[in-house]
Protein backbone atom coordinates (compact mmCIF):
# COMPACT_ATOMS: atom_id res chain seq x y z
CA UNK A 1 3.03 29.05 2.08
CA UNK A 2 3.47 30.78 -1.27
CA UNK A 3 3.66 29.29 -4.65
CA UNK A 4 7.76 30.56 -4.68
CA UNK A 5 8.53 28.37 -1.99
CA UNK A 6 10.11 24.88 -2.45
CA UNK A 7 8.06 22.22 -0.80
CA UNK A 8 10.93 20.18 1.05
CA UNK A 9 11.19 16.55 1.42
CA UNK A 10 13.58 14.61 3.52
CA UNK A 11 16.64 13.19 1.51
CA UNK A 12 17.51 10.92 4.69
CA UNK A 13 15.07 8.35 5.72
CA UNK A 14 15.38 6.47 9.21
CA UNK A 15 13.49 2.85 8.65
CA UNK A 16 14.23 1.13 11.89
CA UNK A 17 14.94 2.30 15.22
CA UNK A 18 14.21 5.77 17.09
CA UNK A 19 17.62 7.67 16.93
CA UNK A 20 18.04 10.03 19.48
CA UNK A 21 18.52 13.98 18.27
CA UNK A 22 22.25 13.66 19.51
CA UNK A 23 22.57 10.16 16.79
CA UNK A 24 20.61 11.97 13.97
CA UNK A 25 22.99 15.14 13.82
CA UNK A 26 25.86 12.76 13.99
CA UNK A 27 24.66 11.17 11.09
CA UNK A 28 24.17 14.46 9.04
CA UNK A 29 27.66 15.44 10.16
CA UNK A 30 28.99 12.77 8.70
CA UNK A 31 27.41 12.56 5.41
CA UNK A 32 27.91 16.47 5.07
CA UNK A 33 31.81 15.73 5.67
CA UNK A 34 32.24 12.86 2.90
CA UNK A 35 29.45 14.95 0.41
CA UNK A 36 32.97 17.35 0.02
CA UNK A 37 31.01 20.86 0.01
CA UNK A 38 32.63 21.80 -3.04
CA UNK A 39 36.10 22.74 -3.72
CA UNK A 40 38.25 24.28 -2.04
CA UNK A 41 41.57 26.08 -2.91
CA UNK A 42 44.47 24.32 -0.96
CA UNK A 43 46.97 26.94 -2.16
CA UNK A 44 50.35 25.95 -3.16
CA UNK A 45 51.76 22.53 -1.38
CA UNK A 46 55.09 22.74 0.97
CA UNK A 47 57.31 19.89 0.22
CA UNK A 48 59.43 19.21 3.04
CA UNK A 49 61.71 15.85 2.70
CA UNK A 50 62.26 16.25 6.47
CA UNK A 51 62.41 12.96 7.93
CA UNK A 52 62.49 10.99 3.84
CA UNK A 53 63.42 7.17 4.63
CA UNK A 54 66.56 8.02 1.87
CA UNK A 55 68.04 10.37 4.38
CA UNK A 56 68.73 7.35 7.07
CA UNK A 57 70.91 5.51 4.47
CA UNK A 58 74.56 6.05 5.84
CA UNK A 59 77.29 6.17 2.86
CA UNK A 60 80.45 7.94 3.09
CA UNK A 61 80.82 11.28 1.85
CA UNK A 62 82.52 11.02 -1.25
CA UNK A 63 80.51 7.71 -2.38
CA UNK A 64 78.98 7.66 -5.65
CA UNK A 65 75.72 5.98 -4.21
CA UNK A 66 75.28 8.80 -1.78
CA UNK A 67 75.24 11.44 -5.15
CA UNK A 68 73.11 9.11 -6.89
CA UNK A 69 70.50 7.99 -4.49
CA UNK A 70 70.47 10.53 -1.72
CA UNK A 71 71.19 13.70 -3.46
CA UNK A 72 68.97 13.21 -6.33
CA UNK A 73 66.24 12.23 -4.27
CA UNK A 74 66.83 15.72 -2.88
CA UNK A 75 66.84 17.31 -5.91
CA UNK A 76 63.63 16.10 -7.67
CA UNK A 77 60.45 18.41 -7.79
C-alpha cells in the first residue's frame, strides 16, 4: 500500500446479529437514499390546479363567490 492511499475504516458498525449480504446492502441503500447525494437541479416546477378541491364548489355562473373564490384561486402564482 503506498503512503498516497487513504487507509479506510468502516463508518457503519454492526454490534449484534450476523446480517446476511442481501440485509447489509439494504441497509447501505437506505442510508445512501436519506444522506441526499447532493443537490440536484429539479428544473422549473409545473403547476397544474387539475383536480384543486376549489374547483368542486358548484356556484352559478354569474355569482360573485364563484369570481372571488374560484377564479382567483385560478389566478394566483
Amino acid at each position: 500500500m503506498s503512503e498516497d492511499a487513504e487507509v479506510h475504516q468502516p463508518e457503519i458498525k454492526i454490534v449484534k446479529g450476523k446480517p446476511t449480504d442481501e440485509e447489509v446492502a439494504a441497509l447501505v441503500t437506505v442510508l445512501a437514499g436519506v444522506s441526499g447525494g447532493g443537490q440536484v437541479d429539479e428544473g422549473p416546477q409545473i403547476v397544474d390546479l387539475w383536480g384543486h378541491p376549489v374547483d368542486k364548489l358548484r356556484y352559478a355562473a354569474i355569482s360573485w363567490e364563484r369570481i372571488t373564490r374560484v377564479e382567483r384561486t385560478h389566478l394566483r402564482r
